[in-house]
N, C-alpha and C. Protein backbone atom coordinates (compact mmCIF):
# COMPACT_ATOMS: atom_id res chain seq x y z
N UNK A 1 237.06 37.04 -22.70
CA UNK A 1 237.47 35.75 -23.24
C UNK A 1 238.24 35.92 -24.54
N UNK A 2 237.58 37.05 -25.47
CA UNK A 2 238.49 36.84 -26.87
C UNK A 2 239.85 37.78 -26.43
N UNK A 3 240.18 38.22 -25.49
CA UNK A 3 241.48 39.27 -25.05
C UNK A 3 242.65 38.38 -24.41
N UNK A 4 241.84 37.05 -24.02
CA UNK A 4 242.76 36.05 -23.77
C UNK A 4 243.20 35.20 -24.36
N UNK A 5 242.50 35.02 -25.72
CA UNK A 5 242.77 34.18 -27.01
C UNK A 5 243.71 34.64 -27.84
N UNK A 6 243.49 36.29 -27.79
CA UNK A 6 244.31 36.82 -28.73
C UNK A 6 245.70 37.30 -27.52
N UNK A 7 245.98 37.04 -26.57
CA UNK A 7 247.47 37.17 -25.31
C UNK A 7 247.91 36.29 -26.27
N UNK A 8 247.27 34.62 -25.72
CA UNK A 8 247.65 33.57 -26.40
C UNK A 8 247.96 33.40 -27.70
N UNK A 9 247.73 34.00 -28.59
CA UNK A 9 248.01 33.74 -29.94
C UNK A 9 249.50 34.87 -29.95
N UNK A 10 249.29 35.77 -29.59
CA UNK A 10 250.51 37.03 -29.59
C UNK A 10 251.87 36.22 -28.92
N UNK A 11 251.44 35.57 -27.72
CA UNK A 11 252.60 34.75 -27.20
C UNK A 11 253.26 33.72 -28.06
N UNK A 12 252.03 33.29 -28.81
CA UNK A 12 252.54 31.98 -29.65
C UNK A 12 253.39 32.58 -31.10
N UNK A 13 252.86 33.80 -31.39
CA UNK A 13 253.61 35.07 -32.66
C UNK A 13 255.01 34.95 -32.40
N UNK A 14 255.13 35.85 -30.88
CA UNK A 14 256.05 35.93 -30.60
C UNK A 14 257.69 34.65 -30.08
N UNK A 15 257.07 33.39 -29.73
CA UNK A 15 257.74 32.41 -29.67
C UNK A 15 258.32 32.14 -31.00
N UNK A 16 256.97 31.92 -31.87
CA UNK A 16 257.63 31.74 -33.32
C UNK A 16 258.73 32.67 -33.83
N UNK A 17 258.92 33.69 -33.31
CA UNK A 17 259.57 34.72 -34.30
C UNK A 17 260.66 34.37 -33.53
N UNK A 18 261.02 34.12 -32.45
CA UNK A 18 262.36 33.67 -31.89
C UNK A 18 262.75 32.72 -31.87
N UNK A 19 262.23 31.43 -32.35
CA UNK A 19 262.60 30.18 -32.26
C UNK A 19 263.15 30.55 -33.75
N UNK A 20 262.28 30.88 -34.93
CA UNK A 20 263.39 31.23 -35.98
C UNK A 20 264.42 32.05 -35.94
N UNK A 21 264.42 33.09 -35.56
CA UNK A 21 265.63 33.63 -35.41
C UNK A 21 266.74 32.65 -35.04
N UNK A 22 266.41 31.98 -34.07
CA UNK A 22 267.50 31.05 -32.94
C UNK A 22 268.23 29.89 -34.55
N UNK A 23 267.16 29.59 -35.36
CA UNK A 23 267.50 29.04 -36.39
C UNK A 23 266.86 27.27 -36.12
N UNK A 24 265.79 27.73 -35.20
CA UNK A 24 264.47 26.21 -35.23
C UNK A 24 262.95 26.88 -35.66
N UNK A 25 262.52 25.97 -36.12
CA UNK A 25 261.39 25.57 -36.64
C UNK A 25 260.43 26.85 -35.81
N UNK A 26 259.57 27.64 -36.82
CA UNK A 26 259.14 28.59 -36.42
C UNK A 26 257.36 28.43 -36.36
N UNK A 27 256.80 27.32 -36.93
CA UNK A 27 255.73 26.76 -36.53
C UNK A 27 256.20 26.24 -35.14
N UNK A 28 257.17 25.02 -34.59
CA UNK A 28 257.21 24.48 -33.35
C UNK A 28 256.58 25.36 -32.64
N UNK A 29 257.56 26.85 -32.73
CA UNK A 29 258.08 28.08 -31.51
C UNK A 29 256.06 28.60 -31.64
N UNK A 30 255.46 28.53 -32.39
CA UNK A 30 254.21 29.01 -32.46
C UNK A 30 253.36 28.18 -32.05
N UNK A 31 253.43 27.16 -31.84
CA UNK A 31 252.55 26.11 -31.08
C UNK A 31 253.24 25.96 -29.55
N UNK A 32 254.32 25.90 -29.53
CA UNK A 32 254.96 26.07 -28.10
C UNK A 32 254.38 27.36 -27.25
N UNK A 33 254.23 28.45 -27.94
CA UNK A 33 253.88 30.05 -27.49
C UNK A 33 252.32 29.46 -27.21
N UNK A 34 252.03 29.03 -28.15
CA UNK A 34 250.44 28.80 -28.17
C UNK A 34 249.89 28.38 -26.89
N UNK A 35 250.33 27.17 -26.80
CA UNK A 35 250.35 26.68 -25.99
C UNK A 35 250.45 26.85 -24.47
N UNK A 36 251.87 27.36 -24.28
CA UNK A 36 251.77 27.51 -22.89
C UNK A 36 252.14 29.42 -22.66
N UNK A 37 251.94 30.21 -23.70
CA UNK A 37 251.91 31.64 -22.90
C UNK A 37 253.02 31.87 -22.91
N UNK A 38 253.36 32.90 -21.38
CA UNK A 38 254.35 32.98 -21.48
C UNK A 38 255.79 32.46 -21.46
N UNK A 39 254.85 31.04 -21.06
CA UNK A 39 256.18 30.56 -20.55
C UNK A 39 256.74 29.97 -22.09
N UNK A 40 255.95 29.78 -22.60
CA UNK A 40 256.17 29.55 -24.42
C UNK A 40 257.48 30.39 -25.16
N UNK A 41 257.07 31.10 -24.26
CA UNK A 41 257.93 32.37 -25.12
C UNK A 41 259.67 32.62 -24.20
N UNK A 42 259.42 31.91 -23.39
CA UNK A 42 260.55 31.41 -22.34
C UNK A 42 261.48 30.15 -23.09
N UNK A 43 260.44 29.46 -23.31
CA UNK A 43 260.53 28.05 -23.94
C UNK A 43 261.56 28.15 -25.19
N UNK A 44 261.00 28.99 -25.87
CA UNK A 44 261.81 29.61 -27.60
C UNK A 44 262.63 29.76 -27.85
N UNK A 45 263.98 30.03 -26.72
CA UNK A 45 265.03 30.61 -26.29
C UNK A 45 265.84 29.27 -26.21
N UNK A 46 265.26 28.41 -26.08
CA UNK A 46 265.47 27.10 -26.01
C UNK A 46 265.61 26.14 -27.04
N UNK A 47 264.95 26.78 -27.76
CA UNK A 47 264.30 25.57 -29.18
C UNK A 47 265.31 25.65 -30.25
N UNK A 48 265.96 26.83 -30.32
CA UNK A 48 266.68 27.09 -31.75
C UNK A 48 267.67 26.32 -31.72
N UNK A 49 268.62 26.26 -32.81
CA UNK A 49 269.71 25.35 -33.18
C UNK A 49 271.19 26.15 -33.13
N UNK A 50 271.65 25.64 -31.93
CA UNK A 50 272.91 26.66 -31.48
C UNK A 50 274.21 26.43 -32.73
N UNK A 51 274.46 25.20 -33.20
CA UNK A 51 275.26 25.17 -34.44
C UNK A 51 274.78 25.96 -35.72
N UNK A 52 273.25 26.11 -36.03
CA UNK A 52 273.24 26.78 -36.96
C UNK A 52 273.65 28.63 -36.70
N UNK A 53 273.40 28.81 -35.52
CA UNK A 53 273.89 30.66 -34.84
C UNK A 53 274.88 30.41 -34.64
N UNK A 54 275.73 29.54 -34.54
CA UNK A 54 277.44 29.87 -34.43
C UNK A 54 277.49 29.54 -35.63
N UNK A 55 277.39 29.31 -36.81
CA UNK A 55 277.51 29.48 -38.09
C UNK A 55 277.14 30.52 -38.67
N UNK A 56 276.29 30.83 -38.26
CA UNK A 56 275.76 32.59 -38.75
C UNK A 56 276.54 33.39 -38.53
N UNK A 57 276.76 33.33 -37.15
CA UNK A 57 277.76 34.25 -36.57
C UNK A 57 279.42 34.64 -37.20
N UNK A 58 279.80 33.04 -37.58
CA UNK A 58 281.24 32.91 -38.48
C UNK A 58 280.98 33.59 -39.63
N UNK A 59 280.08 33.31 -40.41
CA UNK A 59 279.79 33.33 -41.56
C UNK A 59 279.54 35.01 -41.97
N UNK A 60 279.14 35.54 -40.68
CA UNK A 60 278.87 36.87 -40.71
C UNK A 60 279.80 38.21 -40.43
N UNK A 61 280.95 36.93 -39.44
CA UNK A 61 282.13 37.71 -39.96
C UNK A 61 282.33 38.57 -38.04
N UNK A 62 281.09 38.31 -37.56
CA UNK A 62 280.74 38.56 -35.80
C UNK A 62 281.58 37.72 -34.87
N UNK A 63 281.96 36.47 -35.19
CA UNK A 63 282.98 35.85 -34.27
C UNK A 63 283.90 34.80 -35.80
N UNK A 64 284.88 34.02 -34.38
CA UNK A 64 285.60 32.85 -35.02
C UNK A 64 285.30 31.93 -34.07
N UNK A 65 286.08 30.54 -34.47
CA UNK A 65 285.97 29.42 -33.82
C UNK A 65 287.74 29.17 -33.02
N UNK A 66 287.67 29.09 -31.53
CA UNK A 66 288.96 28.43 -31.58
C UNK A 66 288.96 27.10 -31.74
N UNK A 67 290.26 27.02 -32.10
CA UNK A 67 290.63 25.94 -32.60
C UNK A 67 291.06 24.70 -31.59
N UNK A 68 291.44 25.32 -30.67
CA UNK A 68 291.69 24.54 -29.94
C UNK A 68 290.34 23.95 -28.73
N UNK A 69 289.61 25.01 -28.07
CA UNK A 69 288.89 24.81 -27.35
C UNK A 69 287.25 24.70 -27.53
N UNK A 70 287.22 25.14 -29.41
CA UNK A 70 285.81 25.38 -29.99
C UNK A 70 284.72 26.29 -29.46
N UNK A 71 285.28 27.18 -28.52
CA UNK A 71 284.71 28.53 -28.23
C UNK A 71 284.17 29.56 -28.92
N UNK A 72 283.61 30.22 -29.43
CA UNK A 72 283.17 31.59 -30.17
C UNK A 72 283.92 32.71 -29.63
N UNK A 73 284.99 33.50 -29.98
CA UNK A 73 286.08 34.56 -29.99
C UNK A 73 285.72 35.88 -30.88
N UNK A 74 286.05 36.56 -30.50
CA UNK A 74 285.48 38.14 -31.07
C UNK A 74 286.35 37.83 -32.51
N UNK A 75 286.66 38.22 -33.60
CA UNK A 75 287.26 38.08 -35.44
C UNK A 75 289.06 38.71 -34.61
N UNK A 76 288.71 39.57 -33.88
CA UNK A 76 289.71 40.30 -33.58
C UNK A 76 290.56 40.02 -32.31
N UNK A 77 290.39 39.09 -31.45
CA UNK A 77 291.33 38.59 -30.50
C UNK A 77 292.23 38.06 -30.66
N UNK A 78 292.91 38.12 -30.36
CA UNK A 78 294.34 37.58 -30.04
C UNK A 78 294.92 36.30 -29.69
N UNK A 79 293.87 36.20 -28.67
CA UNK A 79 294.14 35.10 -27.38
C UNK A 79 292.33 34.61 -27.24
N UNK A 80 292.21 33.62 -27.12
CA UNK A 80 290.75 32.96 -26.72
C UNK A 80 290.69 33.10 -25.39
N UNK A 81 289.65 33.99 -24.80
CA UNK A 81 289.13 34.46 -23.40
C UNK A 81 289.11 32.91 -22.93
N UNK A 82 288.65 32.10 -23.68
CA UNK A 82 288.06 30.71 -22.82
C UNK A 82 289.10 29.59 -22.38
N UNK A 83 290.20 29.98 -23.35
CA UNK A 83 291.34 28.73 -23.25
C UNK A 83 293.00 29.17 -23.10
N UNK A 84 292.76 30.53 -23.78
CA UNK A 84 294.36 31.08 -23.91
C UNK A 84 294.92 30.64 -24.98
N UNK A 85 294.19 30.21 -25.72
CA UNK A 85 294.85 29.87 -27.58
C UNK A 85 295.35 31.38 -27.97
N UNK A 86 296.74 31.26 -28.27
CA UNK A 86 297.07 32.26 -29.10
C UNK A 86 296.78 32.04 -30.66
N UNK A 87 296.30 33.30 -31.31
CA UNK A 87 295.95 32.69 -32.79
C UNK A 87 297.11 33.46 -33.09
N UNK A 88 297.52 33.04 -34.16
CA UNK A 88 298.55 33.67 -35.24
C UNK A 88 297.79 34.79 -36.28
N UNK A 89 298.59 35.75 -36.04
CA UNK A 89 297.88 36.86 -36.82
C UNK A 89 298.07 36.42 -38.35
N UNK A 90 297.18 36.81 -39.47
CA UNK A 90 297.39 37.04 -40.72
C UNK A 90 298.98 38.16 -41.43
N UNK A 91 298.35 39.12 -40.42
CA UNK A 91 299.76 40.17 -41.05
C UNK A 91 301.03 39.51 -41.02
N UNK A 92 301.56 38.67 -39.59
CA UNK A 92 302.70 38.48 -39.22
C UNK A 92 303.08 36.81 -39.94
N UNK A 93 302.32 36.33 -40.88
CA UNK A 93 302.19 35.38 -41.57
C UNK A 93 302.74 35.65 -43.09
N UNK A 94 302.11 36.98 -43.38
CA UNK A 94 302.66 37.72 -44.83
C UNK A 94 304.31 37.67 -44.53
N UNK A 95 304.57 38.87 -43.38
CA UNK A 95 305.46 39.08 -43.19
C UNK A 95 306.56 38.49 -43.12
């Protein structure tokens, strides 16, 4: 009985630690885990705040935004995989 209390609590650890990461509420993700196990921890993946990780992500210098289609693009493409936006390079802007 206490080996199943403590699954449950580890599931609910572990929800929490990914619902923050995701950039939501890391008590929720620990009562969600708590709660339902594994599927809690399924659940977590779910919970976070996708505008605050595409902000991280910009901010971190890991992607851009197109402009045209509001996709996430590698810093270094050319062309947006999702839409075919050509971006204008910086260099050829100096130039």
């Amino acid at each position: 009985m206490v080996a199943i209390v403590i699954f449950w609590l580890i599931c609910g650890g572990v929800a929490a630690m990914i619902t923050s990461d995701r950039g939501g509420s890391g008590v929720a993700g620990f009562l969600v885990g708590a709660l339902l196990g594994p599927l809690g921890i399924v659940a977590a993946f779910f919970m976070g705040d996708s505008q605050e990780v595409e902000r991280g992500q910009i901010k971190a210098g890991v992607s851009k935004k197109c402009p045209r289609c509001a996709e996430l693009v590698k810093p270094d493409a050319s062309v947006c995989k999702h839409c075919g936006h050509e971006f204008t390079s910086k260099i050829a802007a100096e130039g």
